[in-house]
PDB file of N, CA and C in Angstrom:
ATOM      1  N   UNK A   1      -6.040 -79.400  19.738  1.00  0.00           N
ATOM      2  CA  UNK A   1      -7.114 -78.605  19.223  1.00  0.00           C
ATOM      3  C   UNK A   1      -7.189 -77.243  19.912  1.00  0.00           C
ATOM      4  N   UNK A   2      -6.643 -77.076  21.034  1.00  0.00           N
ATOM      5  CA  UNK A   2      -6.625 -75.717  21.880  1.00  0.00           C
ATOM      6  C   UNK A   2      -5.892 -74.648  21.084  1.00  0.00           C
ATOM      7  N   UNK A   3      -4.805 -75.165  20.164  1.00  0.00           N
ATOM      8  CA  UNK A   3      -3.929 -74.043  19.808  1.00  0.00           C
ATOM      9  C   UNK A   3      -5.112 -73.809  18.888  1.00  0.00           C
ATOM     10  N   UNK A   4      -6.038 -74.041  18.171  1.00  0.00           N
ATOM     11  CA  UNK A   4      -6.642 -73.765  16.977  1.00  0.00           C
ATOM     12  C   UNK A   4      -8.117 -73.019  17.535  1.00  0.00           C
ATOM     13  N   UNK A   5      -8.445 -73.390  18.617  1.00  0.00           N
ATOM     14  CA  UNK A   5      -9.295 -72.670  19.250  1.00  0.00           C
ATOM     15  C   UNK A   5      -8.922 -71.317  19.844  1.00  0.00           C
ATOM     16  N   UNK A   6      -7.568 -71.044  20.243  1.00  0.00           N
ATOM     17  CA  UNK A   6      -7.279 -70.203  20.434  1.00  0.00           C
ATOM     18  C   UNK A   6      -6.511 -68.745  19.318  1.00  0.00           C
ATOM     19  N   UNK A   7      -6.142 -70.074  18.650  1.00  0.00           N
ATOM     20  CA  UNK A   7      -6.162 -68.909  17.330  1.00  0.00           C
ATOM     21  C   UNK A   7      -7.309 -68.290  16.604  1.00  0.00           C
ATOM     22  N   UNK A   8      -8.668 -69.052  16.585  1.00  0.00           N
ATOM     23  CA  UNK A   8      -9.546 -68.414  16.336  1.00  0.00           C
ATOM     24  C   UNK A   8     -10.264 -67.470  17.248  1.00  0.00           C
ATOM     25  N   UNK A   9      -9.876 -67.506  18.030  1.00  0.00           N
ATOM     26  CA  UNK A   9     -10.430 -66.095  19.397  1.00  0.00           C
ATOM     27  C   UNK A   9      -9.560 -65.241  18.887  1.00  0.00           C
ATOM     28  N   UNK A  10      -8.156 -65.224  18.683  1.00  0.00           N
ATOM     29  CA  UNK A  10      -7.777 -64.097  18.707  1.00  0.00           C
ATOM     30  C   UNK A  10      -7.980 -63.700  16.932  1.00  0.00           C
ATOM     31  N   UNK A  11      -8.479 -64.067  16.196  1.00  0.00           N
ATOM     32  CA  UNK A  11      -8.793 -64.049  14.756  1.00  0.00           C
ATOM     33  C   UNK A  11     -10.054 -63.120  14.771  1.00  0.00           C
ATOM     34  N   UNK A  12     -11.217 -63.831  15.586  1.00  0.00           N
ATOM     35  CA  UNK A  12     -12.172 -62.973  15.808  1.00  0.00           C
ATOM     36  C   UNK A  12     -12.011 -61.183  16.283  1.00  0.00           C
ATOM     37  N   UNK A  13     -11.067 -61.408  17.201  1.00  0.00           N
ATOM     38  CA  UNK A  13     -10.657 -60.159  17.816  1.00  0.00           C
ATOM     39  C   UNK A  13      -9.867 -59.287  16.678  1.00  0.00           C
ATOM     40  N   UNK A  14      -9.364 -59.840  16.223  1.00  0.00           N
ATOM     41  CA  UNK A  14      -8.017 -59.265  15.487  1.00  0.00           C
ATOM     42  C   UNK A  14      -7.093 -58.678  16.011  1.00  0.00           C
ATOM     43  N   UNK A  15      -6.588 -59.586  17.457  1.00  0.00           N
ATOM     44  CA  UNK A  15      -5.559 -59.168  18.093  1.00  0.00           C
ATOM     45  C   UNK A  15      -5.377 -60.552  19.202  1.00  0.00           C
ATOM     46  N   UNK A  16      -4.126 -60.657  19.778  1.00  0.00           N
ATOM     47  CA  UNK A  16      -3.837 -61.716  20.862  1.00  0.00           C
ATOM     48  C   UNK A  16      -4.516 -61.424  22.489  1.00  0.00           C
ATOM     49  N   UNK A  17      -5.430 -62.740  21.987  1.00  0.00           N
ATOM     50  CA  UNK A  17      -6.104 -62.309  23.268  1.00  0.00           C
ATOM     51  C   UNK A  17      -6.133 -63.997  24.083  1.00  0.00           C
ATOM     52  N   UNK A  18      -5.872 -63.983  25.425  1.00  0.00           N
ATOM     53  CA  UNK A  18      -5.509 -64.339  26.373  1.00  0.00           C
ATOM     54  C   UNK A  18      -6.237 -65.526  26.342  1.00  0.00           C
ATOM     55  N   UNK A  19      -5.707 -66.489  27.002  1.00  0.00           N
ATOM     56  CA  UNK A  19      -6.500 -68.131  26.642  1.00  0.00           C
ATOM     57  C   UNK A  19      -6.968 -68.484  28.770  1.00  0.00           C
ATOM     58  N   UNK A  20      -8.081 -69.466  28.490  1.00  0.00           N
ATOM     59  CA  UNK A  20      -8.555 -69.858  29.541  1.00  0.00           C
ATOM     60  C   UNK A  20      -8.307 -68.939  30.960  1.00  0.00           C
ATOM     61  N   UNK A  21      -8.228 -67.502  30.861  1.00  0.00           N
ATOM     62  CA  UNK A  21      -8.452 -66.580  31.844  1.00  0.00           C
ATOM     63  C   UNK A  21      -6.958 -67.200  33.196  1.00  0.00           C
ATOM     64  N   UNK A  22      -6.165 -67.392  32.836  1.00  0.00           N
ATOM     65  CA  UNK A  22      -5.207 -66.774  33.385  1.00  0.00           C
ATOM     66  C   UNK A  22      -4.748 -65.984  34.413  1.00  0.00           C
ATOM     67  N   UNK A  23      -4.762 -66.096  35.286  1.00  0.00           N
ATOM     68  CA  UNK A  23      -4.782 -64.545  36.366  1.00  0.00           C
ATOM     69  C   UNK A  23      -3.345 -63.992  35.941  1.00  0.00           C
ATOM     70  N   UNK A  24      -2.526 -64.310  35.595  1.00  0.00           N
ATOM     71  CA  UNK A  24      -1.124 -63.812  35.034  1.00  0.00           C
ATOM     72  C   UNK A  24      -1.417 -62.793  34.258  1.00  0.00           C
ATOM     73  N   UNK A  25      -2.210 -63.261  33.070  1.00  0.00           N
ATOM     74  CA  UNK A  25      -2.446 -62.844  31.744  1.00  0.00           C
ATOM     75  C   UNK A  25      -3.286 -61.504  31.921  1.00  0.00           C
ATOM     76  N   UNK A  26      -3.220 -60.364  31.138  1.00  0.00           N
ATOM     77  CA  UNK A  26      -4.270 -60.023  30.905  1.00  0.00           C
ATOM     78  C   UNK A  26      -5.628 -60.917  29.996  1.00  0.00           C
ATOM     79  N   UNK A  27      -7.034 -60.332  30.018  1.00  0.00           N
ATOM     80  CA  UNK A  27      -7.578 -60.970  29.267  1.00  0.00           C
ATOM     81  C   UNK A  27      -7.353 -60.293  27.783  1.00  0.00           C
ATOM     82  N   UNK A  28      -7.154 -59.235  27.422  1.00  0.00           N
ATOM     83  CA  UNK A  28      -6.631 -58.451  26.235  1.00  0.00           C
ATOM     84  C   UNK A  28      -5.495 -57.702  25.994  1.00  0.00           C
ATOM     85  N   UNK A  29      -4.557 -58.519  25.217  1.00  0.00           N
ATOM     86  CA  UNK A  29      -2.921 -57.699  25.591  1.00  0.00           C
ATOM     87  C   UNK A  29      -2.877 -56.253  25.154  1.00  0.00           C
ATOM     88  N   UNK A  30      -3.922 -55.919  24.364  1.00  0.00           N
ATOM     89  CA  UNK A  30      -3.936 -54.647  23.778  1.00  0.00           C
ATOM     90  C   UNK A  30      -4.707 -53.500  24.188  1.00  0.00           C
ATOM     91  N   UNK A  31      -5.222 -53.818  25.695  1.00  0.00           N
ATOM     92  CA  UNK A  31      -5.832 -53.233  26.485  1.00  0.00           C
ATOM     93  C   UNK A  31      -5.234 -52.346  27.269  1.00  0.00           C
ATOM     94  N   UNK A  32      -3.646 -52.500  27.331  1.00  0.00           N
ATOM     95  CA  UNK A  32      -3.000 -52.025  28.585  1.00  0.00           C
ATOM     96  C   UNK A  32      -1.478 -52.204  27.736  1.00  0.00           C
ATOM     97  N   UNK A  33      -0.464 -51.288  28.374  1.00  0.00           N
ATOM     98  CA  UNK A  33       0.864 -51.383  27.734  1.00  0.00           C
ATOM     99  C   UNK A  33       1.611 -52.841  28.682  1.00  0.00           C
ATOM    100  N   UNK A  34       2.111 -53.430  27.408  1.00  0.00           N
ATOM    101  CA  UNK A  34       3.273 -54.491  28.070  1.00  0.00           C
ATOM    102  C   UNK A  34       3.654 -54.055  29.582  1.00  0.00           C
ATOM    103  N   UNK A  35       3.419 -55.222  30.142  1.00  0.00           N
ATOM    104  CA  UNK A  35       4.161 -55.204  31.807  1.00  0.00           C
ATOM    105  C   UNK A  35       5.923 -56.276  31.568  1.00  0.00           C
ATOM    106  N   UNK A  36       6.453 -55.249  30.824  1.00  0.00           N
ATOM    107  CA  UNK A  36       7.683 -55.917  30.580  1.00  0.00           C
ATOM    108  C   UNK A  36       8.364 -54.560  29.514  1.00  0.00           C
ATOM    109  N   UNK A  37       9.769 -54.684  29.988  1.00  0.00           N
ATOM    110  CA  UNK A  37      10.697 -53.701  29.800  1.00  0.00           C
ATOM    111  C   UNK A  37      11.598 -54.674  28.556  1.00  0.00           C
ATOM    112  N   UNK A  38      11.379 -55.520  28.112  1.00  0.00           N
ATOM    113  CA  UNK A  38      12.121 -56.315  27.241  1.00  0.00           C
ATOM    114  C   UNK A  38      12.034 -55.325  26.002  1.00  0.00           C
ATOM    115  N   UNK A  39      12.747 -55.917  24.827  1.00  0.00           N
ATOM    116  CA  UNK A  39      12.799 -55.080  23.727  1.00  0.00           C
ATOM    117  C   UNK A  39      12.742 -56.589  23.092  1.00  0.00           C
ATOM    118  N   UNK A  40      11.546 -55.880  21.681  1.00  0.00           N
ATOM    119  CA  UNK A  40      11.596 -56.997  20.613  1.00  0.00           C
ATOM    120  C   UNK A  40      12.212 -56.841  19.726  1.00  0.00           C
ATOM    121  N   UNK A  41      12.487 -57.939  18.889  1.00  0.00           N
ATOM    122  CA  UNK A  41      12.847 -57.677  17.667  1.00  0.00           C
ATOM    123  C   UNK A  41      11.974 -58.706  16.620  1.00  0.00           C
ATOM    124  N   UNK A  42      11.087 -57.632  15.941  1.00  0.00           N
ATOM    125  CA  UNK A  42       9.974 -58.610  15.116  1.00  0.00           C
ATOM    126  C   UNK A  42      10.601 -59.286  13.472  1.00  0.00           C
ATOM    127  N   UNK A  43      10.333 -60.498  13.479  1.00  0.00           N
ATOM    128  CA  UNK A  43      11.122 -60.949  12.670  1.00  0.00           C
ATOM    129  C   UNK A  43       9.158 -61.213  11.368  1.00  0.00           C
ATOM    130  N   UNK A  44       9.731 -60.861  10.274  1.00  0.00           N
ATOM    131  CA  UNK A  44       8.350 -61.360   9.653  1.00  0.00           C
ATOM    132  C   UNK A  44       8.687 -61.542   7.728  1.00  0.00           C
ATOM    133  N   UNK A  45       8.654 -63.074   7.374  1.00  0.00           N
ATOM    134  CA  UNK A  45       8.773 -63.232   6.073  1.00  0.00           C
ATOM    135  C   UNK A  45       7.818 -62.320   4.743  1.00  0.00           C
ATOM    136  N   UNK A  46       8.106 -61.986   4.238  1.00  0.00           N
ATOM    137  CA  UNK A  46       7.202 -60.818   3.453  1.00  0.00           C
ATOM    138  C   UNK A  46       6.698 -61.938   2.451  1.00  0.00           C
ATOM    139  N   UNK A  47       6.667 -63.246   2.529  1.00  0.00           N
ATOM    140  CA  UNK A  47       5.678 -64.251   1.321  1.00  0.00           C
ATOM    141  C   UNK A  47       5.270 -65.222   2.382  1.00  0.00           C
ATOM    142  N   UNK A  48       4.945 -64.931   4.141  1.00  0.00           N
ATOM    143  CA  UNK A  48       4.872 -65.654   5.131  1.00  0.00           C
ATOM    144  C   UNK A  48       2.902 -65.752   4.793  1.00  0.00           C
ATOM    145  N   UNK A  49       2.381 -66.720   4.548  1.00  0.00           N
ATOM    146  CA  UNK A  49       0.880 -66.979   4.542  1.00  0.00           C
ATOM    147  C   UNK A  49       0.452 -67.329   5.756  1.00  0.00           C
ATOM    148  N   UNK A  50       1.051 -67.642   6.640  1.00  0.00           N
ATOM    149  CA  UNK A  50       0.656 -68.115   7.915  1.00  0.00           C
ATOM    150  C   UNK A  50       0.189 -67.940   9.188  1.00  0.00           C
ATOM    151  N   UNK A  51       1.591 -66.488   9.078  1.00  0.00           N
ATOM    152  CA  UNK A  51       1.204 -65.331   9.996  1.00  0.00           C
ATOM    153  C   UNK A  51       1.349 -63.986   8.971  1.00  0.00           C
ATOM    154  N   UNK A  52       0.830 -63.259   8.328  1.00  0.00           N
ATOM    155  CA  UNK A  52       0.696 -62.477   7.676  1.00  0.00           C
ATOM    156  C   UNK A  52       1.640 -61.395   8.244  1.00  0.00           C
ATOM    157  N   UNK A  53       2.893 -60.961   7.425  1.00  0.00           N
ATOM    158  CA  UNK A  53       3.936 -59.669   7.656  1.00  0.00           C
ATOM    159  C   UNK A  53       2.965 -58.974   8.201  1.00  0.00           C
ATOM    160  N   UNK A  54       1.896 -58.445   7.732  1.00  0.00           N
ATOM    161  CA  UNK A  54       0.978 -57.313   8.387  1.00  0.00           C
ATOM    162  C   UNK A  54       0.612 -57.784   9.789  1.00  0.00           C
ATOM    163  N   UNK A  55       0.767 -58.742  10.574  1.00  0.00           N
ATOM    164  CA  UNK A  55       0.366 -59.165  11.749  1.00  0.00           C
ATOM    165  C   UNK A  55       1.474 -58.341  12.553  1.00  0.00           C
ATOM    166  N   UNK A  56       2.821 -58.986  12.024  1.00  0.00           N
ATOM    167  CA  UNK A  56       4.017 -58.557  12.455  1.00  0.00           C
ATOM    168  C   UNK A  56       3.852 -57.069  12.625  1.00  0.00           C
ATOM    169  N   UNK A  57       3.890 -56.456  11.958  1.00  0.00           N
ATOM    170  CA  UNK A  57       3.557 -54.754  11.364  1.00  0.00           C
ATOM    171  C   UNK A  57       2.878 -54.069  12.329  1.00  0.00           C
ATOM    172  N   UNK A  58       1.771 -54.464  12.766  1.00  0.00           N
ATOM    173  CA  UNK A  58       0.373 -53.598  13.969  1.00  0.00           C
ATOM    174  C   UNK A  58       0.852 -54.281  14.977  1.00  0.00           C
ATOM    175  N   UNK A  59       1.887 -55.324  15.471  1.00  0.00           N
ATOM    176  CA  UNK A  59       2.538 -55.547  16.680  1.00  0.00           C
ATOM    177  C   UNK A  59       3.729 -54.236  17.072  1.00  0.00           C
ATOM    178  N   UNK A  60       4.350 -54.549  16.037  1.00  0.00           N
ATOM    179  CA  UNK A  60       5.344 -53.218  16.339  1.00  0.00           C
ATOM    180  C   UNK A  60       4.672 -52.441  16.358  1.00  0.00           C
ATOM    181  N   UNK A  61       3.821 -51.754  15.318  1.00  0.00           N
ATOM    182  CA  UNK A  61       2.977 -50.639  15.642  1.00  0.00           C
ATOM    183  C   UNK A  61       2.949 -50.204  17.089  1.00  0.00           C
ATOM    184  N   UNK A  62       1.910 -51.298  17.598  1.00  0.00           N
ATOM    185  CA  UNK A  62       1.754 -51.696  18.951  1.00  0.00           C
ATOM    186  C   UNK A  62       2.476 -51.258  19.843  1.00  0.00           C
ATOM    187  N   UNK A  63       3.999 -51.409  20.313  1.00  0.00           N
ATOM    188  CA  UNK A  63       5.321 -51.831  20.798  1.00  0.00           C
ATOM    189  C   UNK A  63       5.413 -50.449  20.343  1.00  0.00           C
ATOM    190  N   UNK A  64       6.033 -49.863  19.177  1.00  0.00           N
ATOM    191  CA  UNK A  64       6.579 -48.336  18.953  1.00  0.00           C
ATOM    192  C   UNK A  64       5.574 -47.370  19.407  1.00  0.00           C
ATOM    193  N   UNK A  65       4.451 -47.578  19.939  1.00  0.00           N
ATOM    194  CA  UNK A  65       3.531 -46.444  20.594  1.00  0.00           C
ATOM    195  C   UNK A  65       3.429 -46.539  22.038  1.00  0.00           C
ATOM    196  N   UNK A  66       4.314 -47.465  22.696  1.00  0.00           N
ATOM    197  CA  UNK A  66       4.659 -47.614  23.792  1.00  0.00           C
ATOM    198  C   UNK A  66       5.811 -46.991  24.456  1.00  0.00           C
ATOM    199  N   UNK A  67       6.977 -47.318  23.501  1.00  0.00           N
ATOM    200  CA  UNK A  67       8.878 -47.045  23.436  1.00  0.00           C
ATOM    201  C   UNK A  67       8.622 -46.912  22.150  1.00  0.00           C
ATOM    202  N   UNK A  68       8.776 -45.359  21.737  1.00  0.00           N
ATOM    203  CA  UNK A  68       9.078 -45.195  20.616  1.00  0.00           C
ATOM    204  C   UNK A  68      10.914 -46.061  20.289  1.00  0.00           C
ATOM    205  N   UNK A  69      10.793 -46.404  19.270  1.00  0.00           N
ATOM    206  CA  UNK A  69      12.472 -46.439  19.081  1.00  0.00           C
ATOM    207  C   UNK A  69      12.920 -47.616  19.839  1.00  0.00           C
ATOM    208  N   UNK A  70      12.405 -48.256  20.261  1.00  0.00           N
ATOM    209  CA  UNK A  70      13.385 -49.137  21.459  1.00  0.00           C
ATOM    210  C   UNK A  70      13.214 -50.789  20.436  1.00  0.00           C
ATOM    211  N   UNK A  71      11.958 -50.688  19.829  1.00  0.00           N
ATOM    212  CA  UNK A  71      11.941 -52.318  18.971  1.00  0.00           C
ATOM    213  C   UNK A  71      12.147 -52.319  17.829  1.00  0.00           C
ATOM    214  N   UNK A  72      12.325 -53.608  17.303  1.00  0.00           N
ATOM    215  CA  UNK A  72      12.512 -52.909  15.673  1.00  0.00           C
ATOM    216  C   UNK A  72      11.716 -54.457  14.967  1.00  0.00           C
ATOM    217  N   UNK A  73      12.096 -54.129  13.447  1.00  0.00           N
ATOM    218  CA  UNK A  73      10.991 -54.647  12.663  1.00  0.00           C
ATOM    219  C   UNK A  73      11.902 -55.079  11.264  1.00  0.00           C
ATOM    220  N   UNK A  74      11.733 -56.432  10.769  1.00  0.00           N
ATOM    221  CA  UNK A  74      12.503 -56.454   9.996  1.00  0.00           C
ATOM    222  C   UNK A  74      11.309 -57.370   9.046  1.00  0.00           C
ATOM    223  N   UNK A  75      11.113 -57.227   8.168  1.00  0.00           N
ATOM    224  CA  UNK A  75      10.373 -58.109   6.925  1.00  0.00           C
ATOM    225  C   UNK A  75      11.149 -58.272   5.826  1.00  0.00           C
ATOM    226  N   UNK A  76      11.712 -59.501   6.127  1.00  0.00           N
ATOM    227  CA  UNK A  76      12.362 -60.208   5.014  1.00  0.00           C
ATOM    228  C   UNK A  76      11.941 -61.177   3.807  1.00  0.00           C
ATOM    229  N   UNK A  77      12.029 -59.818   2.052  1.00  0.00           N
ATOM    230  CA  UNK A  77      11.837 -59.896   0.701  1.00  0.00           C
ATOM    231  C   UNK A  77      11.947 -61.340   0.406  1.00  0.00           C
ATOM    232  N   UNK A  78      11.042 -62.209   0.241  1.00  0.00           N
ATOM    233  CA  UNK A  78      10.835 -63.510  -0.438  1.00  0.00           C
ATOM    234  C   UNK A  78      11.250 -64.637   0.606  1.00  0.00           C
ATOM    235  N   UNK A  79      10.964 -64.090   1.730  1.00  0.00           N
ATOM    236  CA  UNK A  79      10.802 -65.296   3.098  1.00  0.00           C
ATOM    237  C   UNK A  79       9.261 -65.444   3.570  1.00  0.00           C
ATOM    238  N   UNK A  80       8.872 -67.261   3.419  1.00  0.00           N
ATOM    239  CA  UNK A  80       7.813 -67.285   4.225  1.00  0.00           C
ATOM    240  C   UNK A  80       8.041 -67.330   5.241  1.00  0.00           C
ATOM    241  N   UNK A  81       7.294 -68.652   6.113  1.00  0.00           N
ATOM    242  CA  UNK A  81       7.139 -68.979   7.515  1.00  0.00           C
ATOM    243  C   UNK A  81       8.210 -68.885   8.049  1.00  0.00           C
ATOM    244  N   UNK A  82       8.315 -70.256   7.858  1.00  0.00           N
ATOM    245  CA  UNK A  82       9.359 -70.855   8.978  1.00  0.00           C
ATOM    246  C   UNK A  82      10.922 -71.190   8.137  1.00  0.00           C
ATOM    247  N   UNK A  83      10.862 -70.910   6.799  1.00  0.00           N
ATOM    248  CA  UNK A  83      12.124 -70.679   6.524  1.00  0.00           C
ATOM    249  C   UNK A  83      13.091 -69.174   6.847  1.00  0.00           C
ATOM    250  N   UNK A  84      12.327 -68.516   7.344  1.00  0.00           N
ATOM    251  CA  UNK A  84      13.055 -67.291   7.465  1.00  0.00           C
ATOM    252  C   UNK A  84      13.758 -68.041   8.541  1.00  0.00           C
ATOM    253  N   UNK A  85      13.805 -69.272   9.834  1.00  0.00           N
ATOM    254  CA  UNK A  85      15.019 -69.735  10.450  1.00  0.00           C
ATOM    255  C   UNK A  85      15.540 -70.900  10.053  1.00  0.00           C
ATOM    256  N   UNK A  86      14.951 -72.063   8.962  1.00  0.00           N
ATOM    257  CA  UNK A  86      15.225 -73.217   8.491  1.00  0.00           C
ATOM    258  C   UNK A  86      15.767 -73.162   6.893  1.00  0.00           C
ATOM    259  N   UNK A  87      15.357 -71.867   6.602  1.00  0.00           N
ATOM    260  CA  UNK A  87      15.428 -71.436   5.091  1.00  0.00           C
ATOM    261  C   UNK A  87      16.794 -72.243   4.444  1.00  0.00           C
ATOM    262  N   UNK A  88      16.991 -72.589   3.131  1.00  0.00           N
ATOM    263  CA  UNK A  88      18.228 -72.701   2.627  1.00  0.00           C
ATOM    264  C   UNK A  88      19.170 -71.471   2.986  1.00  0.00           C
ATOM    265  N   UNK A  89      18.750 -70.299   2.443  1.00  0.00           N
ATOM    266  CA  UNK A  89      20.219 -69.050   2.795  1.00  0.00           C
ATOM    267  C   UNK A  89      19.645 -68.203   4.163  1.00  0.00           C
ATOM    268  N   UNK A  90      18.887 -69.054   5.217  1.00  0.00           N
ATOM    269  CA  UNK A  90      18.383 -68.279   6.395  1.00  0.00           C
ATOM    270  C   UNK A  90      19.593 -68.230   6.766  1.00  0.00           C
ATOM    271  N   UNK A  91      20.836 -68.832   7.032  1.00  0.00           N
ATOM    272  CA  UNK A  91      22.388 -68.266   7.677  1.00  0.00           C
ATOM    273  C   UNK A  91      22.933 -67.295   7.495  1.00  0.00           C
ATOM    274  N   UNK A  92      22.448 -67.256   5.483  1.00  0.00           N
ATOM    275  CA  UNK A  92      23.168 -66.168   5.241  1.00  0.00           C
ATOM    276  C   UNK A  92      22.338 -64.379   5.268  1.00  0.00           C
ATOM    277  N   UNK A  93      21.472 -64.758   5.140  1.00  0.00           N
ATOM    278  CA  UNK A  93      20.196 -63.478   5.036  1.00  0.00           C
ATOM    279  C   UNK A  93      19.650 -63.429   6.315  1.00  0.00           C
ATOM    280  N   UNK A  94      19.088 -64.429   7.447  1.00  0.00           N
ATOM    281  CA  UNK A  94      18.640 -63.531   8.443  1.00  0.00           C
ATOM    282  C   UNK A  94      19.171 -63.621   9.771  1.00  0.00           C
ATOM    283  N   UNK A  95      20.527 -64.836  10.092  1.00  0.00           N
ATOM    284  CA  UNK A  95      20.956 -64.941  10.730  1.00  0.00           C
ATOM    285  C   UNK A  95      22.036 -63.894  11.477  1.00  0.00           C
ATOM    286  N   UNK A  96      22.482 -63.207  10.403  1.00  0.00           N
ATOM    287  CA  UNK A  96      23.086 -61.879  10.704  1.00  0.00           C
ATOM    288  C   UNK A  96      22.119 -61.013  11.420  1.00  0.00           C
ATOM    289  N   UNK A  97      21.036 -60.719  11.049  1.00  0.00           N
ATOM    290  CA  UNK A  97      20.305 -59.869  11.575  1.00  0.00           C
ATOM    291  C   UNK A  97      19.618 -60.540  12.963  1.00  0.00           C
ATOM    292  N   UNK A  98      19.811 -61.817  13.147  1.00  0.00           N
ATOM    293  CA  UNK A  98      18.944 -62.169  14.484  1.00  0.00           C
ATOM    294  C   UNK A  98      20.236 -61.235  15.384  1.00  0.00           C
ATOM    295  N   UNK A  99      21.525 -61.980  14.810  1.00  0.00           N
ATOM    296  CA  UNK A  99      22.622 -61.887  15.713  1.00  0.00           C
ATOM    297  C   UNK A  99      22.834 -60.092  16.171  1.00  0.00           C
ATOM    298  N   UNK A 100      22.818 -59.688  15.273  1.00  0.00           N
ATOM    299  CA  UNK A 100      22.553 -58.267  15.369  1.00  0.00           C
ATOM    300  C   UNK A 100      21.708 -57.480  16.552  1.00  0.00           C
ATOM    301  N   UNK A 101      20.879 -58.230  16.048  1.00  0.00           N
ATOM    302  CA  UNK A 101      19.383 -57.422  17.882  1.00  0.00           C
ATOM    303  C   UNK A 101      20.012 -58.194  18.404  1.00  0.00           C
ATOM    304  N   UNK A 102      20.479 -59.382  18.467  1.00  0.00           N
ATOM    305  CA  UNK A 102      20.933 -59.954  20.155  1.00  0.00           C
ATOM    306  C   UNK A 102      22.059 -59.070  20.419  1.00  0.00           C
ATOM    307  N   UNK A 103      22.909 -58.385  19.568  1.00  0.00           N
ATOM    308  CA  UNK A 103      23.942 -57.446  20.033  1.00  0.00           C
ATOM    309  C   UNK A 103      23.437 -55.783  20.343  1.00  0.00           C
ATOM    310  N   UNK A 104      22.448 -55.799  19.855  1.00  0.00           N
ATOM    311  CA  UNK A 104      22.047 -54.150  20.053  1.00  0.00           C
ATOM    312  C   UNK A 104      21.633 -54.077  21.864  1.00  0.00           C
ATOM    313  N   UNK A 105      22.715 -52.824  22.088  1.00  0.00           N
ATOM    314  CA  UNK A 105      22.261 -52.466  23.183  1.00  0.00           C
ATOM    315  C   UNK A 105      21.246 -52.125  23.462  1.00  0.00           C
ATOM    316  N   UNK A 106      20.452 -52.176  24.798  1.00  0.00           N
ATOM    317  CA  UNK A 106      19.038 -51.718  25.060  1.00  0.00           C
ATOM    318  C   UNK A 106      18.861 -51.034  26.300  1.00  0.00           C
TER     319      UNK A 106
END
């Protein structure tokens, strides 16, 4: 029940916000720029109901007003959830592209 409690905090917020106070954590990730030099690569089904492409979208947002240029963003045409990695042609349509950011230099 915690994951669902915690999805509704950050629902309320309309952003990912930090569970049972953490000293690691910030309490609001969007308070302060990432304490991490990693580079993402946002993966988001464009018929995904679950986590809404637009979630995906104001993350990078997020991320490209930090490092311009350094993350990237891919919303893939007639992928929901969780088939964009279980999908029937997820090998052939997004597996290239995972493999891809794992090859892009950073």
């Amino acid at each position: 029940m915690r994951f669902f409690q915690q999805m509704a905090r950050c629902l309320r917020k309309g952003h990912l916000v930090s569970v049972e106070s953490f000293r690691e954590l910030p309490a609001d990730f969007v308070s302060q720029p990432p304490r991490t030099d990693a580079r993402f690569a946002f993966l988001a089904g464009e018929c995904n109901a679950c986590f809404l492409p637009e979630s995906q979208q104001r993350t990078y947002d997020f991320f490209q007003r930090q490092r311009k240029d350094y993350h990237s963003l891919q919303v893939l045409p007639g992928y929901g959830h969780l088939d964009v990695f279980i999908g029937k042609d997820a090998a052939r349509d997004v597996f290239p592209i995972i493999l891809e950011e794992l090859e892009r230099p950073h």
